[in-house]
PDB file of N, CA and C in Angstrom:
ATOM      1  N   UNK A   1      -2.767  -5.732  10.292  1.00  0.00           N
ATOM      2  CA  UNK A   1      -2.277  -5.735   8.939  1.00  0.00           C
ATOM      3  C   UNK A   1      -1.845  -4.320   8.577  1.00  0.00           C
ATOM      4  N   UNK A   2      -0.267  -4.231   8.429  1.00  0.00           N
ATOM      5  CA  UNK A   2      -0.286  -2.613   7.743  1.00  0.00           C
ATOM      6  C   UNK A   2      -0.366  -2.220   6.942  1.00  0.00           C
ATOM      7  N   UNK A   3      -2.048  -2.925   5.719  1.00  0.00           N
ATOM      8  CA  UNK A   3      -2.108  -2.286   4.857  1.00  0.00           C
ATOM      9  C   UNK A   3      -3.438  -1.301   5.496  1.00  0.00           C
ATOM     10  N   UNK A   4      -3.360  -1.511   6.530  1.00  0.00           N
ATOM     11  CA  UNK A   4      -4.280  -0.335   6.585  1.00  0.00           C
ATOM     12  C   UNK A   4      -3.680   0.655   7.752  1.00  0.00           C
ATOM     13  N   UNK A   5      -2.255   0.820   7.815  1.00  0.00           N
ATOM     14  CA  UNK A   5      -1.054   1.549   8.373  1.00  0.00           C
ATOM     15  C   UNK A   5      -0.816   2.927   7.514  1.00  0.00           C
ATOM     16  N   UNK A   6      -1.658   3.774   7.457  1.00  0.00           N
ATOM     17  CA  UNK A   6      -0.540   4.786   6.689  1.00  0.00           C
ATOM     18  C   UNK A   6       0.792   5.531   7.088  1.00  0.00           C
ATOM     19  N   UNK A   7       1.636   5.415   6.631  1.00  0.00           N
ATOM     20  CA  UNK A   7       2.818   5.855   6.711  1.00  0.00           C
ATOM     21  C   UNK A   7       3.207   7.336   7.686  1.00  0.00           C
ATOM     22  N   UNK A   8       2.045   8.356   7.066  1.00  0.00           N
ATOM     23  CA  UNK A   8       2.241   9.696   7.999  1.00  0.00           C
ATOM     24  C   UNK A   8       1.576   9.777   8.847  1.00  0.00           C
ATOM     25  N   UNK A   9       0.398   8.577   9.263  1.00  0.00           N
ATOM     26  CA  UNK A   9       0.013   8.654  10.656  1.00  0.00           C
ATOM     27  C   UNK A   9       0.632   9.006  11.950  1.00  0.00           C
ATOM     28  N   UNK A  10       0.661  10.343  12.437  1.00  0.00           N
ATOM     29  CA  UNK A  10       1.025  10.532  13.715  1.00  0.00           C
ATOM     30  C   UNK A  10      -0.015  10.500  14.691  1.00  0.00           C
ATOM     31  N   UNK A  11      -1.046  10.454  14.525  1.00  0.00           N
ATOM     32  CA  UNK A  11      -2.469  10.362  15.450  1.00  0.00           C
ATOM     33  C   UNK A  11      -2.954  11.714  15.185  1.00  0.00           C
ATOM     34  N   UNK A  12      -3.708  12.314  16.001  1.00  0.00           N
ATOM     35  CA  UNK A  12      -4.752  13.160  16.028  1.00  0.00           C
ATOM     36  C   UNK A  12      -5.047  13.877  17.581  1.00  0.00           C
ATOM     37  N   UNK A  13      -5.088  14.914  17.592  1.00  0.00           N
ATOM     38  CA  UNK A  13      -6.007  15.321  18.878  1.00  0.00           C
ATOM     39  C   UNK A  13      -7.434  15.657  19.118  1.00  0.00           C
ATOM     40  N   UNK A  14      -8.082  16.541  18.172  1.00  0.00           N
ATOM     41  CA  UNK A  14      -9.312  16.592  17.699  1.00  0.00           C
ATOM     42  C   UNK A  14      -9.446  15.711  16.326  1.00  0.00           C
ATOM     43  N   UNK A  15     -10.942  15.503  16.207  1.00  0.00           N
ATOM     44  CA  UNK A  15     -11.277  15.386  14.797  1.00  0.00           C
ATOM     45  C   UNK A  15     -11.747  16.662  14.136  1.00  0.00           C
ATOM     46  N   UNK A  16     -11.409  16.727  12.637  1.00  0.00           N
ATOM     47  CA  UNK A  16     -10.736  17.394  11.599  1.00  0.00           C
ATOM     48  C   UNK A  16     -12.226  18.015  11.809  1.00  0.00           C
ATOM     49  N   UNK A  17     -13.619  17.060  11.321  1.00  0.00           N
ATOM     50  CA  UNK A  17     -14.927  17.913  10.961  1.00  0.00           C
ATOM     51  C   UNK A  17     -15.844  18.364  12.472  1.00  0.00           C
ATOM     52  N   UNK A  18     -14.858  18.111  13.083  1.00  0.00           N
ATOM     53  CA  UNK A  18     -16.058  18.280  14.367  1.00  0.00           C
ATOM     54  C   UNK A  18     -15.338  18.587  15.713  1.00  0.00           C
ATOM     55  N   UNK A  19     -14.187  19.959  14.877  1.00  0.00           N
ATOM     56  CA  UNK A  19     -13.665  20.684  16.074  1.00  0.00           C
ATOM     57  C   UNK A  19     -14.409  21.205  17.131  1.00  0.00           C
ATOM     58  N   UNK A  20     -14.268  21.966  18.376  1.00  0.00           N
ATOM     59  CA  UNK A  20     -12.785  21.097  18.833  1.00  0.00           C
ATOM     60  C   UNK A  20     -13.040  19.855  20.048  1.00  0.00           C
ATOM     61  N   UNK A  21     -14.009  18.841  19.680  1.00  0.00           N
ATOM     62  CA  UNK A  21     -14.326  17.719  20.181  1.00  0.00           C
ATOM     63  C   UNK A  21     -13.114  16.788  20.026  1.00  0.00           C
ATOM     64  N   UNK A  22     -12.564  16.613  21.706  1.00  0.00           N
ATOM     65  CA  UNK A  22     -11.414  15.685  21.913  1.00  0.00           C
ATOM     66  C   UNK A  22     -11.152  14.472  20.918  1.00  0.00           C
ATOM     67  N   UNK A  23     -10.067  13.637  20.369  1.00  0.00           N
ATOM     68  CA  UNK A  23      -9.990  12.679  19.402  1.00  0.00           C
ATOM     69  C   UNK A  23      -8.733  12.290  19.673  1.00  0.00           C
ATOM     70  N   UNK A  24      -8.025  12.149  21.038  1.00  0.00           N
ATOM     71  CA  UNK A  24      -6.805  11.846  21.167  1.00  0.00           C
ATOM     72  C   UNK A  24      -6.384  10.294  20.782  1.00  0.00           C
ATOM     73  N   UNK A  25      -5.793  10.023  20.106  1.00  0.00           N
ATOM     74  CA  UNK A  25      -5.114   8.956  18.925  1.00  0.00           C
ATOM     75  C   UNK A  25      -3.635   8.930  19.500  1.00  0.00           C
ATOM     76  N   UNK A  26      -2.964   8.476  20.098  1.00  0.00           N
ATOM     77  CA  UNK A  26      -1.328   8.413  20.230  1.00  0.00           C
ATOM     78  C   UNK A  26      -0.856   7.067  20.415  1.00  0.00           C
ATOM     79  N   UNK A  27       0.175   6.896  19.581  1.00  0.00           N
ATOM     80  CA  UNK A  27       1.066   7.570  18.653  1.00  0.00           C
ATOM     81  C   UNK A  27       0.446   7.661  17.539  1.00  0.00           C
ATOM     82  N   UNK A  28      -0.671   6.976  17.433  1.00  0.00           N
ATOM     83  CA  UNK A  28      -1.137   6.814  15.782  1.00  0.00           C
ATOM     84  C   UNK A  28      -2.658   6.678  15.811  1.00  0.00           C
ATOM     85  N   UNK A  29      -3.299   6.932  14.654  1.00  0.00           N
ATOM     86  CA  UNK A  29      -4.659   6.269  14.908  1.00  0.00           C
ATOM     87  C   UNK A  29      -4.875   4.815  14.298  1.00  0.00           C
ATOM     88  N   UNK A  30      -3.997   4.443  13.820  1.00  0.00           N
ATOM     89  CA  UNK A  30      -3.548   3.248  13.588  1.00  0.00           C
ATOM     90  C   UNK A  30      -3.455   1.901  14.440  1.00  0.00           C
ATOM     91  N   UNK A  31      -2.748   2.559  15.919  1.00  0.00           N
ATOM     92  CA  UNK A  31      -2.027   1.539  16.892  1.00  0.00           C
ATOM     93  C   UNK A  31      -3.715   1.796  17.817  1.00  0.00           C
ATOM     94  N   UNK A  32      -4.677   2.963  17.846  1.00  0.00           N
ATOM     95  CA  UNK A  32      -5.629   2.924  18.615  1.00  0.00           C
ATOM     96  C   UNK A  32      -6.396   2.221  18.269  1.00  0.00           C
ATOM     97  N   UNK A  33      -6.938   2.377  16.799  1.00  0.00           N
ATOM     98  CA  UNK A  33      -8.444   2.185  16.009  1.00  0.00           C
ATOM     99  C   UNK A  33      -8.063   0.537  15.380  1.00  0.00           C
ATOM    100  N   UNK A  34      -6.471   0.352  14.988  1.00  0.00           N
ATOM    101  CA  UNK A  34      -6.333  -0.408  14.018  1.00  0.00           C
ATOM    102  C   UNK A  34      -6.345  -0.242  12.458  1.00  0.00           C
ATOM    103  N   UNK A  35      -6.410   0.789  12.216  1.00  0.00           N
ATOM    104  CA  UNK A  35      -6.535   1.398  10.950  1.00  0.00           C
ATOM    105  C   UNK A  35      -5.977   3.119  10.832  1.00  0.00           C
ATOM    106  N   UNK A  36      -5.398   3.709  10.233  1.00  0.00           N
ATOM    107  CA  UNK A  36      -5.137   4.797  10.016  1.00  0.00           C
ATOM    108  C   UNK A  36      -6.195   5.524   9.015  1.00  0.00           C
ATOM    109  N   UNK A  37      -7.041   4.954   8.936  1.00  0.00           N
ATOM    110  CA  UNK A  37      -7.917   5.330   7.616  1.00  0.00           C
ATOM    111  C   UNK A  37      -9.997   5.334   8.373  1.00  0.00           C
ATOM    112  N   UNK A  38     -10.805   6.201   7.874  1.00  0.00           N
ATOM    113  CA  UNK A  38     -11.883   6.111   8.071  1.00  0.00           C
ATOM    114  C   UNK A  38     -12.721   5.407   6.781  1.00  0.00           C
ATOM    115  N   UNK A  39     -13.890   4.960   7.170  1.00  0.00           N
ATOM    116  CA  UNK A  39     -14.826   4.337   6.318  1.00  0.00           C
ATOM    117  C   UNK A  39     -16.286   4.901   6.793  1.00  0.00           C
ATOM    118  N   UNK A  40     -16.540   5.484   5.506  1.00  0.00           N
ATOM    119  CA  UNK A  40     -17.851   5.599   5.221  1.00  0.00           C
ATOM    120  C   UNK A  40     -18.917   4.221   5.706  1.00  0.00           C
ATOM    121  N   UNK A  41     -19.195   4.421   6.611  1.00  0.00           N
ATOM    122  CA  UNK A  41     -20.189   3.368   7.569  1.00  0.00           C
ATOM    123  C   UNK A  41     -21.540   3.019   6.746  1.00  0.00           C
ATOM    124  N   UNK A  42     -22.157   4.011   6.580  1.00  0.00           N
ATOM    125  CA  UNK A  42     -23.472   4.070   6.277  1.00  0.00           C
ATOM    126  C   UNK A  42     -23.911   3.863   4.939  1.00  0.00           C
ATOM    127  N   UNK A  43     -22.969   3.222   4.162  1.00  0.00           N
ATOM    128  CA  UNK A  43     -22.329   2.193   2.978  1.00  0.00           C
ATOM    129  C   UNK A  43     -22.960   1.181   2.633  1.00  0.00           C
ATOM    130  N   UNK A  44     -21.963   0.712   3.808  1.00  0.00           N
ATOM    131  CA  UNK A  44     -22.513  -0.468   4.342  1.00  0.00           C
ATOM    132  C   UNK A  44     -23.741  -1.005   5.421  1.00  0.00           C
ATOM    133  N   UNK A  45     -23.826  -0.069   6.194  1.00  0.00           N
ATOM    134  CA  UNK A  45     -25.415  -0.292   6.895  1.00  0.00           C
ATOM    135  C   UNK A  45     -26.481  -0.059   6.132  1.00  0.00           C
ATOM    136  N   UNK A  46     -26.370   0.734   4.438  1.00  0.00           N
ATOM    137  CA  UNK A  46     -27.583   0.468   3.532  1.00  0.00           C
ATOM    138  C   UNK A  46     -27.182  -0.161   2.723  1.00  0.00           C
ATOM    139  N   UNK A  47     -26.507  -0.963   2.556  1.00  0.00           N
ATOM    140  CA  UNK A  47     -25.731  -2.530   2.112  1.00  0.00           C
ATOM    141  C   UNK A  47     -25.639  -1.778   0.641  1.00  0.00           C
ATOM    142  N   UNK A  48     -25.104  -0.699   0.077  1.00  0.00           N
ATOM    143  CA  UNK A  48     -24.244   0.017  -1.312  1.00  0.00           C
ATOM    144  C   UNK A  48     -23.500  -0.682  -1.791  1.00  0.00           C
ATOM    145  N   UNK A  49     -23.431  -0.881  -3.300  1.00  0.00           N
ATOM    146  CA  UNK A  49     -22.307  -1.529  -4.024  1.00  0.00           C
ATOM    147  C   UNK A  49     -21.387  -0.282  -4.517  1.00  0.00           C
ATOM    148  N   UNK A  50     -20.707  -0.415  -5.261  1.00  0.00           N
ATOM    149  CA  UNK A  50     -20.316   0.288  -6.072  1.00  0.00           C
ATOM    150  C   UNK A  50     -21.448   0.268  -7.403  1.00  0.00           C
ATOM    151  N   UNK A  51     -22.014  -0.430  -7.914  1.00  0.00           N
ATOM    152  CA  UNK A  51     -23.136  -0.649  -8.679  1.00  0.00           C
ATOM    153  C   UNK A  51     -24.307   0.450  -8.679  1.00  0.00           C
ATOM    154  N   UNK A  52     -24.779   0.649  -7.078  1.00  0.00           N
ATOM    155  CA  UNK A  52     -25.740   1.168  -6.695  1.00  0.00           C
ATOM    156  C   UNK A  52     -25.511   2.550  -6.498  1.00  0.00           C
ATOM    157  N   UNK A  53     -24.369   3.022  -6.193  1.00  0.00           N
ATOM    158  CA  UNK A  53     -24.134   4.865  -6.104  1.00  0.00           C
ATOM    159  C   UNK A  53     -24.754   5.531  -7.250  1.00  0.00           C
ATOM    160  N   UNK A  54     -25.284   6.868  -7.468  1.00  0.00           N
ATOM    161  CA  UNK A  54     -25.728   7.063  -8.122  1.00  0.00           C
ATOM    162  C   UNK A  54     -24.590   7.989  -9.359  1.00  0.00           C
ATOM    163  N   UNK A  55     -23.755   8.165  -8.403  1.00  0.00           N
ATOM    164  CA  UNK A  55     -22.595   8.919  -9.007  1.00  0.00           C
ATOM    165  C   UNK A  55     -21.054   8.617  -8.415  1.00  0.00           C
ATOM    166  N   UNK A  56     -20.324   7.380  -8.244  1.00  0.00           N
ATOM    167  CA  UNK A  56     -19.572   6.607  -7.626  1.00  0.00           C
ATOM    168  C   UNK A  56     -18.335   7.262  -7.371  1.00  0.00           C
ATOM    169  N   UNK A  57     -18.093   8.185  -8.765  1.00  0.00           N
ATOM    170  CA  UNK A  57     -16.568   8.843  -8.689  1.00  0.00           C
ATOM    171  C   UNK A  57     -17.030  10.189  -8.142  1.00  0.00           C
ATOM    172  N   UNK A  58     -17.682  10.595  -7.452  1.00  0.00           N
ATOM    173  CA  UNK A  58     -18.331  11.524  -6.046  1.00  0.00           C
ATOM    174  C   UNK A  58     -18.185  11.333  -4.808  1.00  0.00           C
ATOM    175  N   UNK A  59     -18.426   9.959  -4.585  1.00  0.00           N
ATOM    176  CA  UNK A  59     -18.685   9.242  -2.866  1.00  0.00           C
ATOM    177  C   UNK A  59     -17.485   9.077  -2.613  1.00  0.00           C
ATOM    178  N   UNK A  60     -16.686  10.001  -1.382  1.00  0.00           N
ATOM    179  CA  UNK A  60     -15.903   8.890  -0.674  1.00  0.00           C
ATOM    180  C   UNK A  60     -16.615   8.270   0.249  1.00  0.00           C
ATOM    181  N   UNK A  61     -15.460   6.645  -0.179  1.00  0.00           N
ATOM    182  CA  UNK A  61     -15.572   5.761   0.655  1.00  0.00           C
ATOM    183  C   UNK A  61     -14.581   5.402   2.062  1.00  0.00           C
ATOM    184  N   UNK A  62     -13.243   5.635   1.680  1.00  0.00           N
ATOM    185  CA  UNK A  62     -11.923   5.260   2.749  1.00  0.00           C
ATOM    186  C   UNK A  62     -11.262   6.554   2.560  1.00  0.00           C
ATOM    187  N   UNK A  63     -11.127   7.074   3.709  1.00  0.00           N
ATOM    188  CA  UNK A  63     -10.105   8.395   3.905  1.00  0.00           C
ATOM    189  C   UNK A  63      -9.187   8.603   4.835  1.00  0.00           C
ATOM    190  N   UNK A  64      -8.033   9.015   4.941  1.00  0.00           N
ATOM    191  CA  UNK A  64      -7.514   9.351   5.972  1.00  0.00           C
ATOM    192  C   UNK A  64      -7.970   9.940   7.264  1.00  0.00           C
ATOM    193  N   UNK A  65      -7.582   9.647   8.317  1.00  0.00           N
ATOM    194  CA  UNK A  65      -8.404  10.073   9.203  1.00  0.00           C
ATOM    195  C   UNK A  65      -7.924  11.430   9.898  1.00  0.00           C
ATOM    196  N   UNK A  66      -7.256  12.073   9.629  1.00  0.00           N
ATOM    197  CA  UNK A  66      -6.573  13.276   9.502  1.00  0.00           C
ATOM    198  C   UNK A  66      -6.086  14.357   8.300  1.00  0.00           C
ATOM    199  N   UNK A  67      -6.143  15.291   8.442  1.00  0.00           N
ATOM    200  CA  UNK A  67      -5.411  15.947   7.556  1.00  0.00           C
ATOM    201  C   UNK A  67      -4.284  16.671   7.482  1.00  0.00           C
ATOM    202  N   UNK A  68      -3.877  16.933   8.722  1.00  0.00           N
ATOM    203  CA  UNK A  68      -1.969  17.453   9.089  1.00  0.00           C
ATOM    204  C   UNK A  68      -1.327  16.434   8.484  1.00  0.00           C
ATOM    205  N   UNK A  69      -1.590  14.950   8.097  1.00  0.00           N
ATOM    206  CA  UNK A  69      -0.441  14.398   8.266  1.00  0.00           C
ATOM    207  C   UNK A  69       0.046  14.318   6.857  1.00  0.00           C
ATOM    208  N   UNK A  70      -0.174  15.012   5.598  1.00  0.00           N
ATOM    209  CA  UNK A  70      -0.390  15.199   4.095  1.00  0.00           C
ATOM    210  C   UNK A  70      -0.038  16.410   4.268  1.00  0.00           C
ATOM    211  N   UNK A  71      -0.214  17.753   5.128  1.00  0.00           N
ATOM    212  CA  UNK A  71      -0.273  19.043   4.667  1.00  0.00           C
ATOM    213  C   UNK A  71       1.346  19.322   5.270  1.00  0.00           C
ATOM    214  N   UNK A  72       1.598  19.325   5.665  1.00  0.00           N
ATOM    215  CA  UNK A  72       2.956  19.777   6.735  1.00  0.00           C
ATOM    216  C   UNK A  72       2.556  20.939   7.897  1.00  0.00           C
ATOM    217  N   UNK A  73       1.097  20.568   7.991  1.00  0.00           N
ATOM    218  CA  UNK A  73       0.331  21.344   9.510  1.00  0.00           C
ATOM    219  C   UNK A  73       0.580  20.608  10.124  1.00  0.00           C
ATOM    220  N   UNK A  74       0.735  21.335  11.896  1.00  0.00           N
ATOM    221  CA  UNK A  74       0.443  20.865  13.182  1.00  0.00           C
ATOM    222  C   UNK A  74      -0.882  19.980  13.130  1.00  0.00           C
ATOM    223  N   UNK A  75      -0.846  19.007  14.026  1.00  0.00           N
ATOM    224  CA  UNK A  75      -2.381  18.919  14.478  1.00  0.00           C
ATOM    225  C   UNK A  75      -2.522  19.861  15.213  1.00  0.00           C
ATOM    226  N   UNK A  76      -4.253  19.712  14.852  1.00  0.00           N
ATOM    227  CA  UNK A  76      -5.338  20.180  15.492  1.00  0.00           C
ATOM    228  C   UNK A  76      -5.138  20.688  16.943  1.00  0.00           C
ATOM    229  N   UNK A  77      -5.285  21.600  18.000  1.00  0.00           N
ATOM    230  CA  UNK A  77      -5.314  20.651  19.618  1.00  0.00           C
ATOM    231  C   UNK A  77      -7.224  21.120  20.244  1.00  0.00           C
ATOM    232  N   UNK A  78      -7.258  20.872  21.190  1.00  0.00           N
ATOM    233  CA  UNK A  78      -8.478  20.866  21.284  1.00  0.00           C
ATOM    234  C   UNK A  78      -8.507  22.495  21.952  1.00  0.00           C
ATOM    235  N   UNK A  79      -7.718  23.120  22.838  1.00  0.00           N
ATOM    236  CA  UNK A  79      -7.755  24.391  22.807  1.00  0.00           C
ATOM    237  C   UNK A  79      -7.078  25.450  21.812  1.00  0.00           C
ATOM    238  N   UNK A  80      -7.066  25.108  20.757  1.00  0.00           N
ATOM    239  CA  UNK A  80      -6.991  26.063  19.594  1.00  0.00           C
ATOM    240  C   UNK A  80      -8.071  27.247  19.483  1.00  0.00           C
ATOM    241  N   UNK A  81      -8.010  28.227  19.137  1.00  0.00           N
ATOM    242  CA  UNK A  81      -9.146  28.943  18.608  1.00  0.00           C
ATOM    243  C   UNK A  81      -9.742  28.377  16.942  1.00  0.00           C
ATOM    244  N   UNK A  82     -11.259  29.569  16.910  1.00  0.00           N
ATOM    245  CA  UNK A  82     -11.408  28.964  15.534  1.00  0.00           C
ATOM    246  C   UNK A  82     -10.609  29.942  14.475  1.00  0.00           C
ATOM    247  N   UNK A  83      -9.650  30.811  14.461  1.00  0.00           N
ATOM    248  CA  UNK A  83      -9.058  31.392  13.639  1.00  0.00           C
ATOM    249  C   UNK A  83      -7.978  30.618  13.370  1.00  0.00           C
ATOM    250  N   UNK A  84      -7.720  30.044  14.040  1.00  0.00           N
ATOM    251  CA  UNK A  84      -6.413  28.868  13.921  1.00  0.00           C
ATOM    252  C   UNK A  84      -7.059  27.662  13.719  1.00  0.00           C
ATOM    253  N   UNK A  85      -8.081  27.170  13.517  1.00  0.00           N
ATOM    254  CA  UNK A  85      -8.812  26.163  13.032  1.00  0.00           C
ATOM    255  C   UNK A  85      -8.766  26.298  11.634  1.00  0.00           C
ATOM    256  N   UNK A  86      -9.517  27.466  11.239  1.00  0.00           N
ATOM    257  CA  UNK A  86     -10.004  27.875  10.097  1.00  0.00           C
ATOM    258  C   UNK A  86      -8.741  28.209   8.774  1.00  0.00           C
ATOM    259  N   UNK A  87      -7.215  28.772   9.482  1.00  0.00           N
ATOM    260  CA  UNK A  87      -6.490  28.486   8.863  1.00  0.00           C
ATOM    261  C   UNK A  87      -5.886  27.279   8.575  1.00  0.00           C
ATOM    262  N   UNK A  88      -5.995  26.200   9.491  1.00  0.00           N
ATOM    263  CA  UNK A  88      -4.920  25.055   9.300  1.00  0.00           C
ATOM    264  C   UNK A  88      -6.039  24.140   8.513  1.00  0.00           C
ATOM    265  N   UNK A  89      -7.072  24.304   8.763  1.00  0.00           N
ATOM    266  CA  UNK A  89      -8.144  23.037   8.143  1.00  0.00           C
ATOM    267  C   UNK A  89      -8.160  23.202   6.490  1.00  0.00           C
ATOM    268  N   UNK A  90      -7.968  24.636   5.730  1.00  0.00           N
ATOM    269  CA  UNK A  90      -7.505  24.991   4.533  1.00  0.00           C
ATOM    270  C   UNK A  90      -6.443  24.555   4.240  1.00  0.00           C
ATOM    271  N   UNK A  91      -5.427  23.948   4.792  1.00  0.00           N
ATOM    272  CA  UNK A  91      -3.887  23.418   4.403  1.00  0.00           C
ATOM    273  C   UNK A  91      -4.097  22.182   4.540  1.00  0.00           C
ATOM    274  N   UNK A  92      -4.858  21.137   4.799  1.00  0.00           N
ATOM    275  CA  UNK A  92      -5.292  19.988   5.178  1.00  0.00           C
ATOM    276  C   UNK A  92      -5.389  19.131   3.975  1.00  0.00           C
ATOM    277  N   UNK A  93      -5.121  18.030   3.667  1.00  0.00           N
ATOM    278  CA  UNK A  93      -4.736  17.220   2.406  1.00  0.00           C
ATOM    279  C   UNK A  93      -5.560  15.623   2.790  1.00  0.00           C
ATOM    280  N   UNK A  94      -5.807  15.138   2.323  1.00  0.00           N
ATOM    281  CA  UNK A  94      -6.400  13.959   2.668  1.00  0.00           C
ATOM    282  C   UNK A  94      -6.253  13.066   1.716  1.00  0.00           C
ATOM    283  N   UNK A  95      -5.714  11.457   1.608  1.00  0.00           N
ATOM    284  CA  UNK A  95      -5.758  10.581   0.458  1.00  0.00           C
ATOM    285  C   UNK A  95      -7.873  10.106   0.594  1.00  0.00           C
ATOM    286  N   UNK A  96      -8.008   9.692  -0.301  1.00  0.00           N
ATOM    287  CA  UNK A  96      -9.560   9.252  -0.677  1.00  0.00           C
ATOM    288  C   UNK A  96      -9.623   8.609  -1.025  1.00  0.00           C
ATOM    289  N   UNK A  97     -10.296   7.172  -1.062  1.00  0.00           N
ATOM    290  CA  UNK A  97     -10.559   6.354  -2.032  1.00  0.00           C
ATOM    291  C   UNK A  97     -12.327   6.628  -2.513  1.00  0.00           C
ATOM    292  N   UNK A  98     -12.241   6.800  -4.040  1.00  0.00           N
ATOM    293  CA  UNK A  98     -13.767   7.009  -4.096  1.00  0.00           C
ATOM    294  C   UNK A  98     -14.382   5.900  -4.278  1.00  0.00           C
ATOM    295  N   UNK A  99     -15.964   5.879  -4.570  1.00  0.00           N
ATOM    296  CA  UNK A  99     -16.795   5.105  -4.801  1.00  0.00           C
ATOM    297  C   UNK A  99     -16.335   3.849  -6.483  1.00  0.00           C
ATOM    298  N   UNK A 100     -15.945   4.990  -7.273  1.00  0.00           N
ATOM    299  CA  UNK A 100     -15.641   3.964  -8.437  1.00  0.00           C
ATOM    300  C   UNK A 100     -14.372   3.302  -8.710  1.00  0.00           C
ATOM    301  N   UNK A 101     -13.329   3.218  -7.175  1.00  0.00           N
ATOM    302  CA  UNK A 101     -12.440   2.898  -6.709  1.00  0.00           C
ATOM    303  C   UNK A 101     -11.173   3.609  -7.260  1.00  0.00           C
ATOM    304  N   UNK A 102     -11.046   5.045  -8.141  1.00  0.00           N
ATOM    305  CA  UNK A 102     -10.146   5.904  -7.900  1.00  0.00           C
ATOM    306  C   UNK A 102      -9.843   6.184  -7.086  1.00  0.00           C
ATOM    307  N   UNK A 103      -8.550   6.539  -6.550  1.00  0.00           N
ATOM    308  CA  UNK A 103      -7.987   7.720  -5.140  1.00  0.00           C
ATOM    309  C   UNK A 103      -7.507   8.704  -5.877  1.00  0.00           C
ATOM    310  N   UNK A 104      -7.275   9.784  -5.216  1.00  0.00           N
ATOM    311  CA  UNK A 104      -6.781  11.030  -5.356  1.00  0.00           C
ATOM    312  C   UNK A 104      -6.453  12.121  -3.861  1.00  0.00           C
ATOM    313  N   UNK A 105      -5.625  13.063  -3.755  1.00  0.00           N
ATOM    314  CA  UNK A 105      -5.818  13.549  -2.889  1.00  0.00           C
ATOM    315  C   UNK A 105      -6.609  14.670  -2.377  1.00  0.00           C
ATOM    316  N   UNK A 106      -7.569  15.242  -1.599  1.00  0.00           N
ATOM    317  CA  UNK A 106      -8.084  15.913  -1.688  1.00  0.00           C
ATOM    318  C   UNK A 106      -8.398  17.348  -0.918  1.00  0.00           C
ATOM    319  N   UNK A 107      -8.547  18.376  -0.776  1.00  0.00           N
ATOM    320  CA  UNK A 107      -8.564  19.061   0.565  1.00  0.00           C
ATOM    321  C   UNK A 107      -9.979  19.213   1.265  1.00  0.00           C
ATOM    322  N   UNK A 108      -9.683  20.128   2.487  1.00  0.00           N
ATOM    323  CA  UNK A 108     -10.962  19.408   3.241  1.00  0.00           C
ATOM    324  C   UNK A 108     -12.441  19.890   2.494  1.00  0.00           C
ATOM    325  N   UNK A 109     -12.410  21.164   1.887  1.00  0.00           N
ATOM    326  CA  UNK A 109     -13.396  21.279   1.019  1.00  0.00           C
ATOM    327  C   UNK A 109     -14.149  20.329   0.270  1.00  0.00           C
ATOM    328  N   UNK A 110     -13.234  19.773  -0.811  1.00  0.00           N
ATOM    329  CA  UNK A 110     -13.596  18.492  -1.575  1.00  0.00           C
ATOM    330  C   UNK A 110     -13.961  17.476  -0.827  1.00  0.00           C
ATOM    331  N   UNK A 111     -13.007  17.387   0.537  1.00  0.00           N
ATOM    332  CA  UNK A 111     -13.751  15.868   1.206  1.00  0.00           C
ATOM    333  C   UNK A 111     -15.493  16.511   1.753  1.00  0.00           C
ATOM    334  N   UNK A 112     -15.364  16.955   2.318  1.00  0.00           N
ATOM    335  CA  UNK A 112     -17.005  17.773   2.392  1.00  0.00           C
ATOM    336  C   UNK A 112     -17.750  17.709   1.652  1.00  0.00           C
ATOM    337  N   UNK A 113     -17.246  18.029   0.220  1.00  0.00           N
ATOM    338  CA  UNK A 113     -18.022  17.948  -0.634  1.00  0.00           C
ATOM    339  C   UNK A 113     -18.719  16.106  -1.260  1.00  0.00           C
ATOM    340  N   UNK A 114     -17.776  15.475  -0.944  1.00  0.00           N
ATOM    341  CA  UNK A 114     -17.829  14.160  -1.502  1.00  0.00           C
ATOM    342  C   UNK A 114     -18.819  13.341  -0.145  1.00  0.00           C
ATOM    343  N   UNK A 115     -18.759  14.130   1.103  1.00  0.00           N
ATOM    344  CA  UNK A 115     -19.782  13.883   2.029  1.00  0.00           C
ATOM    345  C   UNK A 115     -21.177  13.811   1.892  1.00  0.00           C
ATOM    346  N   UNK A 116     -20.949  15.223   1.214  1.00  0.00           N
ATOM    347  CA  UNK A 116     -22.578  15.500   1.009  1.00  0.00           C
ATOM    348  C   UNK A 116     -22.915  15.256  -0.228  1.00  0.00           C
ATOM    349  N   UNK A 117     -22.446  14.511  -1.475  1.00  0.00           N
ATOM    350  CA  UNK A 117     -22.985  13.848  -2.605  1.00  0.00           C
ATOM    351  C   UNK A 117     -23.902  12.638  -2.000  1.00  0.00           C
ATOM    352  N   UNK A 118     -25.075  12.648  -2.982  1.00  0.00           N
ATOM    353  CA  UNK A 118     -25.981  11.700  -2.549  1.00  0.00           C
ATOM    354  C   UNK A 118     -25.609  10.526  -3.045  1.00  0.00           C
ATOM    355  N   UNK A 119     -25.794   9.168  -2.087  1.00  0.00           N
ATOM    356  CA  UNK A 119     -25.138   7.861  -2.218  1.00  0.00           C
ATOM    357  C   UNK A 119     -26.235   7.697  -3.721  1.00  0.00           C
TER     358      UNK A 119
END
């Protein structure tokens, strides 16, 4: 289904929070995973409503699974340094869907931050 296709999905080589651990995705992470988008797992393995968050418009829930593909950065590659990590991961843009079912876009700071809000 391509509603869960995003449009600037080009795939990935690393993942974004847990450089520089391989994440090769081609052409898309879409055509690999089936989805271009990540989900907060552990949501749903402590069976969370939207009801139950304690602060809903905090939590993401569905995010892009990249962030080059919002910023007009390269991806990631897995032999990058971290000075070239550390700059491109600051240009990094991400769509979000939160807990009280707003989206917005966010950078990787904020998504971090919406990580570590308590469910």
């Amino acid at each position: 289904n391509n509603v869960f296709h995003c449009p600037s999905d080009n795939g990935t080589e690393v993942l974004d929070n847990h450089f520089p651990e391989p994440f090769k995705t081609s052409p898309h992470l879409w055509s690999t995973y089936g989805s271009s988008y990540f989900f907060r797992t552990e949501i749903a393995f402590r069976f969370f409503t939207q009801s139950t968050f304690k602060l809903p418009s905090n939590i993401n829930v569905v995010f892009d699974g990249a962030g080059h593909w919002h910023s007009g950065s390269r991806a990631l590659q897995a032999n990058d340094d971290f000075d070239t990590y550390g700059n491109a991961i600051n240009t990094f843009r991400y769509n979000v869907l939160y807990g009280d079912f707003h989206a917005k876009t966010a950078t990787f700071g904020q998504l971090s931050q919406a990580w570590n809000s308590e469910l």
